[in-house]
N, C-alpha and C. Protein backbone atom coordinates (compact mmCIF):
# COMPACT_ATOMS: atom_id res chain seq x y z
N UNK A 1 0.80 -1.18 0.00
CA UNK A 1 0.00 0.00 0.00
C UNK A 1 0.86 1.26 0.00
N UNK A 2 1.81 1.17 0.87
CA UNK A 2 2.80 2.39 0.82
C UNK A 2 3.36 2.33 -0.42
N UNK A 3 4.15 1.38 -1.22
CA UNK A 3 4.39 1.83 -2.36
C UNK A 3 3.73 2.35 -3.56
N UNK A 4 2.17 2.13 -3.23
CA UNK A 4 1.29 2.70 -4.24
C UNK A 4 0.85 3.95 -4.27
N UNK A 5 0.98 4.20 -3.02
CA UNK A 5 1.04 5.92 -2.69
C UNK A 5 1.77 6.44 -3.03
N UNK A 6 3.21 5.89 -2.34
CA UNK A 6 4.27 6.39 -3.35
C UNK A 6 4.57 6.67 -4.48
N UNK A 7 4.28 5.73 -5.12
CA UNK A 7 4.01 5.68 -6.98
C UNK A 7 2.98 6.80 -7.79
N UNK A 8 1.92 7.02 -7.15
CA UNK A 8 0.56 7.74 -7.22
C UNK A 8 1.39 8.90 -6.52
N UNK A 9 2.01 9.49 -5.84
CA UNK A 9 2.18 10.72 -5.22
C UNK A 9 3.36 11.72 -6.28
N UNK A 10 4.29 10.25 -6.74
CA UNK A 10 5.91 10.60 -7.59
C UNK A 10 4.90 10.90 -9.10
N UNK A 11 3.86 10.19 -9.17
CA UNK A 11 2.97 10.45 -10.70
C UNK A 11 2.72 11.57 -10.82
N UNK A 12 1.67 12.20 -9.75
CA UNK A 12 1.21 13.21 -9.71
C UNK A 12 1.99 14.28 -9.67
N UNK A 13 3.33 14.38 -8.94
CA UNK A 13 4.10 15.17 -8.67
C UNK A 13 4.96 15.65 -10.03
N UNK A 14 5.17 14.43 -11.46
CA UNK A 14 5.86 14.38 -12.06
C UNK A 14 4.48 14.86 -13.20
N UNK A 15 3.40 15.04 -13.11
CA UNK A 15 2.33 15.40 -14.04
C UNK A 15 2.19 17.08 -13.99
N UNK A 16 2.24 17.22 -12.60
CA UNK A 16 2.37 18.46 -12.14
C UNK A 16 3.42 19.37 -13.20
N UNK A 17 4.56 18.82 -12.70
CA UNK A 17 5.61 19.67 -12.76
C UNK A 17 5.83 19.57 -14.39
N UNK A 18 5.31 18.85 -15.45
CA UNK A 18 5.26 18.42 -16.59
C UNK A 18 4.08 19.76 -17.04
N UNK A 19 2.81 19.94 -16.72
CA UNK A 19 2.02 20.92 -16.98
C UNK A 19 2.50 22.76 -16.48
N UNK A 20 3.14 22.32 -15.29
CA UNK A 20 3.76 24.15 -15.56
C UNK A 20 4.76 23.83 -16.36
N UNK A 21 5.74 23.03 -16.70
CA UNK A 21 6.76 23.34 -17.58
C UNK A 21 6.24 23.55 -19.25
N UNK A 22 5.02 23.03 -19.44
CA UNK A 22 4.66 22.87 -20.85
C UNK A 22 4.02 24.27 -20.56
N UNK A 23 3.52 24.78 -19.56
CA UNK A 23 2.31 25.99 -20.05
C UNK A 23 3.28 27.14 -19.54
N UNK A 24 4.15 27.32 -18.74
CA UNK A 24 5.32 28.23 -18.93
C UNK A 24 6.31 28.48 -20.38
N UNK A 25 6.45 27.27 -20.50
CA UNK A 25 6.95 27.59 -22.44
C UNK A 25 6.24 27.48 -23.49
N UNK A 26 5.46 27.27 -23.36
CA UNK A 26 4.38 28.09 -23.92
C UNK A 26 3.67 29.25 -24.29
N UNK A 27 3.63 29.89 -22.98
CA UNK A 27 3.92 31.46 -22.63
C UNK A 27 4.89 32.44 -23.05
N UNK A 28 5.84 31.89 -23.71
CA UNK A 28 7.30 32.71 -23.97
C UNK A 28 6.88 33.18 -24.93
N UNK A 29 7.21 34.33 -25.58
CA UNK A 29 7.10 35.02 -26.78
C UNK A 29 8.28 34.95 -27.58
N UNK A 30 7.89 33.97 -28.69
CA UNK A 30 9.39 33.85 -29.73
C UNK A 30 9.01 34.78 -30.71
N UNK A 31 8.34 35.40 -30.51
CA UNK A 31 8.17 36.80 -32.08
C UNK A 31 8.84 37.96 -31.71
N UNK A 32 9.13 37.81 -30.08
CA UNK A 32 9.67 39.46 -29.28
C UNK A 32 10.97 39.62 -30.03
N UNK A 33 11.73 38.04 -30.32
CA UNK A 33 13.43 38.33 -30.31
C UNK A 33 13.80 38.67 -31.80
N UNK A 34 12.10 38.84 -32.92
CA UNK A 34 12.81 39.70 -33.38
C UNK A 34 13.03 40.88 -33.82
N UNK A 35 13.61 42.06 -34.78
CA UNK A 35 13.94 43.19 -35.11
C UNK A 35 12.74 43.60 -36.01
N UNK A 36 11.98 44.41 -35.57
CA UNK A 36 10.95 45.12 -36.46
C UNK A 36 11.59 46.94 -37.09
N UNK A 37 11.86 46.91 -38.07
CA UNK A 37 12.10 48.47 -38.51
C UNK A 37 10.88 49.27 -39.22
N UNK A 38 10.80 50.30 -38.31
CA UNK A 38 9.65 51.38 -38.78
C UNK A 38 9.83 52.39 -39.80
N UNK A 39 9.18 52.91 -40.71
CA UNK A 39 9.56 54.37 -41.19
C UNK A 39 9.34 54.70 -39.92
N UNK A 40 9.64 56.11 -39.99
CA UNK A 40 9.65 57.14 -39.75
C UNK A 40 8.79 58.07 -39.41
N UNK A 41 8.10 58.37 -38.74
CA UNK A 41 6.83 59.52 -38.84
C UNK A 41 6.72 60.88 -38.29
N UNK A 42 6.43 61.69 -39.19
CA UNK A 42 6.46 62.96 -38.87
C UNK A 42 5.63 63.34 -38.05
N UNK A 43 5.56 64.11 -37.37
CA UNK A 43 3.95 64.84 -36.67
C UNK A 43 4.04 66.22 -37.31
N UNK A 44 3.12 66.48 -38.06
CA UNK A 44 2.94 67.99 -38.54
C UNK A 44 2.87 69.16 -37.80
N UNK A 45 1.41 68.60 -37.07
CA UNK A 45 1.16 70.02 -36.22
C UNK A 45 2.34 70.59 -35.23
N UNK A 46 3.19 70.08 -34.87
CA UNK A 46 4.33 70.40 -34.12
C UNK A 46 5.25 71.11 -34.85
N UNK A 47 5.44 70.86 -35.61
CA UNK A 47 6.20 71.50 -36.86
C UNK A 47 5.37 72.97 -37.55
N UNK A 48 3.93 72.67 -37.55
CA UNK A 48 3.18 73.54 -38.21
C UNK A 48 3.43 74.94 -37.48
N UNK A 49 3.53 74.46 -36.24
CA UNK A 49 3.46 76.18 -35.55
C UNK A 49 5.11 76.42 -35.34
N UNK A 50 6.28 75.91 -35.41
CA UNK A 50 7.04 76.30 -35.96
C UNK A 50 7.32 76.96 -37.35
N UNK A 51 6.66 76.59 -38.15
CA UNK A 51 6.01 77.08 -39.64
C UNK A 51 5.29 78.77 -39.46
N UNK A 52 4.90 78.52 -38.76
CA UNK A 52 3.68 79.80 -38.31
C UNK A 52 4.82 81.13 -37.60
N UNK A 53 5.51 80.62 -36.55
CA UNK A 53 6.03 81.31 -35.90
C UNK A 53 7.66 81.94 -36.80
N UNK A 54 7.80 81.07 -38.16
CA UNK A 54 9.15 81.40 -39.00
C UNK A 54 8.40 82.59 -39.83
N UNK A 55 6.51 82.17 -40.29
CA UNK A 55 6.10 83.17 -41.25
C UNK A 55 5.85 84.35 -40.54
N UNK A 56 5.63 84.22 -39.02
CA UNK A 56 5.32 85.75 -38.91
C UNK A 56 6.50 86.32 -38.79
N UNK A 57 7.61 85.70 -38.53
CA UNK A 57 8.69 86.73 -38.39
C UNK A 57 9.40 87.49 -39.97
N UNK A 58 8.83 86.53 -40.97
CA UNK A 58 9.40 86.82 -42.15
C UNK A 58 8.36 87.88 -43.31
N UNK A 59 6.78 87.85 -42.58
CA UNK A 59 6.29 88.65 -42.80
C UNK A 59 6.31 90.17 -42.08
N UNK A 60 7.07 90.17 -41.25
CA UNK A 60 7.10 91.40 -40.55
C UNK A 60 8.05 92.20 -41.38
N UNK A 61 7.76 93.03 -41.62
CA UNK A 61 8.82 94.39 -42.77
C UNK A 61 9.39 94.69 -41.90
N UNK A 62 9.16 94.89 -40.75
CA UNK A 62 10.24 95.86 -39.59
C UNK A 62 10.09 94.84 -38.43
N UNK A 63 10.97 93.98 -38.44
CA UNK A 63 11.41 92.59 -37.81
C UNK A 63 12.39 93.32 -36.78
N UNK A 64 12.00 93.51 -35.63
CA UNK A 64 13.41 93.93 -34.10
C UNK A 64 13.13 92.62 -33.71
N UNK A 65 14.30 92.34 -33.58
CA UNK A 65 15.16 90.96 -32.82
C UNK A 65 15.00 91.28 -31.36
N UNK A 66 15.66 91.83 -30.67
CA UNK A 66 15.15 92.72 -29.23
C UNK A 66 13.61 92.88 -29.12
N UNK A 67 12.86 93.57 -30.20
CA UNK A 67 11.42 93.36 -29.39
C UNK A 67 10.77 91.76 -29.74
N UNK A 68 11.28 91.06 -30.14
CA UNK A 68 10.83 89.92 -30.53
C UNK A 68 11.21 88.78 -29.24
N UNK A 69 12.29 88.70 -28.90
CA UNK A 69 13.18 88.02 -27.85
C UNK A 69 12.67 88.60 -26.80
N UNK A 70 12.21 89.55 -26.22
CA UNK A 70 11.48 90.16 -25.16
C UNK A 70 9.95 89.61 -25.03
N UNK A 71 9.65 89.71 -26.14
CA UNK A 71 7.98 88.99 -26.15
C UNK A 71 8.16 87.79 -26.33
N UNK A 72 8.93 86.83 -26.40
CA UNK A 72 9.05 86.04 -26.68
C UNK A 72 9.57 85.36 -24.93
N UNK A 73 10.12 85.80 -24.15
CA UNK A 73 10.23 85.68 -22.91
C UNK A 73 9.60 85.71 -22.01
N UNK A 74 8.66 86.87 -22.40
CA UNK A 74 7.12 86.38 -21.46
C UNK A 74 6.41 86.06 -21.17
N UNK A 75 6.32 85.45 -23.15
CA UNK A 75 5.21 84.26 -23.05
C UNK A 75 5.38 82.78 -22.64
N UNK A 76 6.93 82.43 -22.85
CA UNK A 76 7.09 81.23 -21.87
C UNK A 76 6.52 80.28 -23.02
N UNK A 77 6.50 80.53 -24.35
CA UNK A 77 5.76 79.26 -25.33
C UNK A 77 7.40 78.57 -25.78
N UNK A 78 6.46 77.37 -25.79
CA UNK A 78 7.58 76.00 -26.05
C UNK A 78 7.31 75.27 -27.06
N UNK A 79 8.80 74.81 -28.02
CA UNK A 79 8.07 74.44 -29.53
C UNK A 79 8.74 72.87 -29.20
N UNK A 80 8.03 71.73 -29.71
CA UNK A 80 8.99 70.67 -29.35
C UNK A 80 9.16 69.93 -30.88
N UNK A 81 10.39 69.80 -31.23
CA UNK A 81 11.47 70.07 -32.33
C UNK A 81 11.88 68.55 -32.30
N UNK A 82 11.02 67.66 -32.88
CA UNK A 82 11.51 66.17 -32.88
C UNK A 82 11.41 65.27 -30.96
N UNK A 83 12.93 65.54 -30.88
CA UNK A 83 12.95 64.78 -29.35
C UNK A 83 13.22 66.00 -28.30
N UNK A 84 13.48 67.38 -29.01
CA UNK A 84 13.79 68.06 -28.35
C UNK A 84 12.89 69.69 -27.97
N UNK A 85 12.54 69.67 -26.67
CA UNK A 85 12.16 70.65 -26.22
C UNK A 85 12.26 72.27 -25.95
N UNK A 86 11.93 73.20 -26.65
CA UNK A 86 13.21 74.53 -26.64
C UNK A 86 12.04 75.76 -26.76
N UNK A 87 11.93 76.94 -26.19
CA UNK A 87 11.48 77.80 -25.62
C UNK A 87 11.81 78.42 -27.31
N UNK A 88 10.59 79.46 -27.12
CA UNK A 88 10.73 80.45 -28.30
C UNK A 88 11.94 81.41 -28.02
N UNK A 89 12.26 81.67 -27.05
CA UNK A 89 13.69 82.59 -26.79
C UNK A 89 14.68 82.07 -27.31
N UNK A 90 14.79 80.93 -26.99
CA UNK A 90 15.92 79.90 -27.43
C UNK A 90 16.02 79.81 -29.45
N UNK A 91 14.85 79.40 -29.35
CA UNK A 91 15.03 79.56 -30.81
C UNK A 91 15.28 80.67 -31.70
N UNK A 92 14.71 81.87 -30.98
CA UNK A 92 14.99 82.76 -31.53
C UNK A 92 16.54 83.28 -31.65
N UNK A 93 17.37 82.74 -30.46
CA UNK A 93 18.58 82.90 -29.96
C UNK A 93 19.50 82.03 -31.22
N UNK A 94 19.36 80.73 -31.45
CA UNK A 94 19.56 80.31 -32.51
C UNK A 94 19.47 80.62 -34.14
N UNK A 95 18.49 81.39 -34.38
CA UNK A 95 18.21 81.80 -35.29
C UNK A 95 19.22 82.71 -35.45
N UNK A 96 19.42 83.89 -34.59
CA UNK A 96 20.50 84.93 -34.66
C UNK A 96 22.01 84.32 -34.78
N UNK A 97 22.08 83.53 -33.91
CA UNK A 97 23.35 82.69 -33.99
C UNK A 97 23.84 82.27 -34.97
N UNK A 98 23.23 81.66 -35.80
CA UNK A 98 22.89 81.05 -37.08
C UNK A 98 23.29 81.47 -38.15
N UNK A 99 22.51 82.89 -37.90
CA UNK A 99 22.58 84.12 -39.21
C UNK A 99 23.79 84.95 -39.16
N UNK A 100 24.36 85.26 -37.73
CA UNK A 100 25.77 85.47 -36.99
C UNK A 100 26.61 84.40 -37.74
N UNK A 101 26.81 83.38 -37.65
CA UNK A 101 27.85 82.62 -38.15
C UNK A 101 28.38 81.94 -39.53
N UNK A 102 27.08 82.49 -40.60
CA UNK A 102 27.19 81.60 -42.16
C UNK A 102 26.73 82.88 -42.49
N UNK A 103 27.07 82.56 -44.22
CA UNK A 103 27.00 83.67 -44.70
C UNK A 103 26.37 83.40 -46.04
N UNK A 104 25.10 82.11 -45.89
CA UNK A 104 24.38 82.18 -47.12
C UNK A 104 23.27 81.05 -46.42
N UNK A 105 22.38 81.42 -46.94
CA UNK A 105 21.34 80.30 -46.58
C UNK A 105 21.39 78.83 -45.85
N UNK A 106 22.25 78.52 -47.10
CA UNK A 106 22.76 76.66 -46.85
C UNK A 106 23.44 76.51 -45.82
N UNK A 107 24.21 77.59 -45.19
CA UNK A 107 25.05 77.47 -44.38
C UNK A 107 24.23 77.69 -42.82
N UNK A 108 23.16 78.37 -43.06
CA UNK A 108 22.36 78.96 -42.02
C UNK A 108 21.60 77.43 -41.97
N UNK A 109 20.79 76.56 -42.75
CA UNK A 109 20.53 75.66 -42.61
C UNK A 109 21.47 74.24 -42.16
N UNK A 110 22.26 74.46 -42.60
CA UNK A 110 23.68 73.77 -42.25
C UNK A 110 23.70 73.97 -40.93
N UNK A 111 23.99 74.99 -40.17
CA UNK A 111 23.92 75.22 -38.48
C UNK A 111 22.95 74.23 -38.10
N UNK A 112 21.63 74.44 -38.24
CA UNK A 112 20.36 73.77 -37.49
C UNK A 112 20.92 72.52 -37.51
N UNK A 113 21.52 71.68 -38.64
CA UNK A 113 21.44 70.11 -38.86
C UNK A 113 22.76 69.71 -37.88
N UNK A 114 24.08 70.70 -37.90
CA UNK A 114 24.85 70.11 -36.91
C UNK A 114 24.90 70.40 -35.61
N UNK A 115 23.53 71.00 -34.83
CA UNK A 115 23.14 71.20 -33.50
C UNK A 115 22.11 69.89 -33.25
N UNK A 116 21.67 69.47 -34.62
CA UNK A 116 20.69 68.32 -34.29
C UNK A 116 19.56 68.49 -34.02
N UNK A 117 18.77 70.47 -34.74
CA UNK A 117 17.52 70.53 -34.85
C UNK A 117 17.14 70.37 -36.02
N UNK A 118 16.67 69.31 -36.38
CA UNK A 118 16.31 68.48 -38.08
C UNK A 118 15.03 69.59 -38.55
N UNK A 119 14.49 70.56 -37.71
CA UNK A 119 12.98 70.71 -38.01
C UNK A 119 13.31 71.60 -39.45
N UNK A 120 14.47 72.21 -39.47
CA UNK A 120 14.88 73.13 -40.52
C UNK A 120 14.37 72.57 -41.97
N UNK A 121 14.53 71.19 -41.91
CA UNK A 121 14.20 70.49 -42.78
C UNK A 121 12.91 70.45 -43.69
N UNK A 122 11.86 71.20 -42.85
CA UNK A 122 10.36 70.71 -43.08
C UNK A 122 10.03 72.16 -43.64
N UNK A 123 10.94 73.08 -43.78
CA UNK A 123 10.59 74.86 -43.87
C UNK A 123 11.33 74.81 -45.89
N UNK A 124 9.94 75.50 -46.22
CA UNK A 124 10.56 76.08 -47.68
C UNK A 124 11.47 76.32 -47.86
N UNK A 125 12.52 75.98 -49.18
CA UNK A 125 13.74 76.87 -49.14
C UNK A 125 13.61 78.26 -49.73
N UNK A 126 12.58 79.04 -50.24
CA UNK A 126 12.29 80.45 -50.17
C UNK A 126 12.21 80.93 -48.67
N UNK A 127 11.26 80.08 -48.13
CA UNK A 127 11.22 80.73 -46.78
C UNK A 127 12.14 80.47 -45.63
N UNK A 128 13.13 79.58 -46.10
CA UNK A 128 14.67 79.52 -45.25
C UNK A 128 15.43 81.16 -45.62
N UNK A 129 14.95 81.06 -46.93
CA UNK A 129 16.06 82.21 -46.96
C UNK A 129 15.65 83.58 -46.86
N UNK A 130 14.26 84.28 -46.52
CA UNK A 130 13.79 85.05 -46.15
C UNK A 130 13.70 84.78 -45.29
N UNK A 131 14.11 84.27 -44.09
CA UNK A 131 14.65 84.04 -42.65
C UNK A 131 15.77 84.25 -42.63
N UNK A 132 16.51 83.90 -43.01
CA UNK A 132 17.49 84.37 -43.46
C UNK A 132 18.28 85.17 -43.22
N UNK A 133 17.71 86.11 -44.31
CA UNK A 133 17.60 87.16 -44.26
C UNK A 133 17.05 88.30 -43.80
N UNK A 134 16.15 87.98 -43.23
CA UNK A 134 15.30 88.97 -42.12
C UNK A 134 16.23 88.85 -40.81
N UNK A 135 16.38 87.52 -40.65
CA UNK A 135 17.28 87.65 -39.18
C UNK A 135 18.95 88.23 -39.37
N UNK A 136 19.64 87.59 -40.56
CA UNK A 136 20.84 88.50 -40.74
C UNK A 136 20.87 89.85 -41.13
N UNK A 137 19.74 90.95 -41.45
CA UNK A 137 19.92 92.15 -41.01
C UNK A 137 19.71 92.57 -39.69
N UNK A 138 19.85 91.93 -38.62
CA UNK A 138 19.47 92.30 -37.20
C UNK A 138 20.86 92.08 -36.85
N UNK A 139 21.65 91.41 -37.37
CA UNK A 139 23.50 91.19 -36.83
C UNK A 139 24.49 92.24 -37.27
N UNK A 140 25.49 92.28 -36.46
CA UNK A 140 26.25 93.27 -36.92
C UNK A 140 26.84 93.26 -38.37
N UNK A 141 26.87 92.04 -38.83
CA UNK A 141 27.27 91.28 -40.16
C UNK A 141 26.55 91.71 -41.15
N UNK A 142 25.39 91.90 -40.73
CA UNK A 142 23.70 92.37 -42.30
C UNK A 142 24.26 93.76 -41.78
N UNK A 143 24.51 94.57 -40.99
CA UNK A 143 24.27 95.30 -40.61
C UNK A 143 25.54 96.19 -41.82
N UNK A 144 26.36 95.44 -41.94
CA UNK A 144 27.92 95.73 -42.37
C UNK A 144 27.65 95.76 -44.03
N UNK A 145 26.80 94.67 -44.29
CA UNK A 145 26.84 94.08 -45.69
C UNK A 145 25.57 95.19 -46.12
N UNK A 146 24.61 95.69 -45.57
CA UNK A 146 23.88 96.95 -45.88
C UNK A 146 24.36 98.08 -46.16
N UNK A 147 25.61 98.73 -45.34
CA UNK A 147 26.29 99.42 -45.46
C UNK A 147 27.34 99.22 -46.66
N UNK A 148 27.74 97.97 -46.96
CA UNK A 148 28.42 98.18 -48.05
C UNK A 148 28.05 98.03 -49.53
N UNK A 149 26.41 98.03 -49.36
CA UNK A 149 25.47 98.39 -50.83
C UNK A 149 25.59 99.61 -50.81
N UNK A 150 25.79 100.67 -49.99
CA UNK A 150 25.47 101.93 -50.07
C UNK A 150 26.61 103.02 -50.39
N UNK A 151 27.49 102.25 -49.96
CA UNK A 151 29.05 102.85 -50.12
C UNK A 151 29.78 102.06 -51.17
């Protein structure tokens, strides 16, 4: 009798441990290990009011950098630029920087791509360069190159 218990207890015990091992691997996910590649996706509207905020500055005929960067400080608005987060001051700060350091469009777009703000990307190239140019007459540089149409 004891060995039949025994036998009946080592069964059960060995049925057991046979059903979590089958329904634990079972459970495993063999589709996780492998590599899925996505395009890419844009989000517009994030971009759009970057769009918005390049046209009003390029529609303004009498564009001040100073009163722009001042209003632009109080409103505390934030544009988010792919993965990255950046205050309208900031950008605007860039923009000048930008127009401060190249001395033709491509080059002004060129800046944005080796700081690693791609959004430059998504803006007309008419309206890159009437940015441009609206922001490099606010530098001492437009400021120089105005003066030497005149003289």
């Amino acid at each position: 009798m004891k060995t039949r218990k025994q036998i009946l207890a080592t069964t059960l015990f060995l049925f057991t441990t046979l059903l979590l091992t089958v329904n634990t691997s079972a459970q495993v996910n063999h589709l996780s290990t492998k590599i899925v590649d996505l395009d890419t996706v844009n989000v517009n509207y994030k971009s759009a009011e970057v769009n918005d905020f390049v046209s009003d500055i390029i529609t303004d005929k009498d564009f001040k950098y100073r009163k722009a960067l001042k209003e632009s400080r109080s409103s505390n608005k934030y544009y988010t630029l792919g993965d990255v987060e950046i205050t309208e001051a900031n950008l605007l700060k860039h923009f000048k920087k930008a127009a401060r350091k190249s001395d033709s469009a491509e080059a002004f777009a060129l800046y944005f791509k080796n700081i690693n703000l791609s959004f430059i990307a998504t803006i007309d190239q008419y309206v890159l360069e009437q940015l441009y140019n609206t922001i490099r007459q606010t530098t001492f540089n437009g400021f120089l190159d105005n003066w030497q149409k005149y003289y």
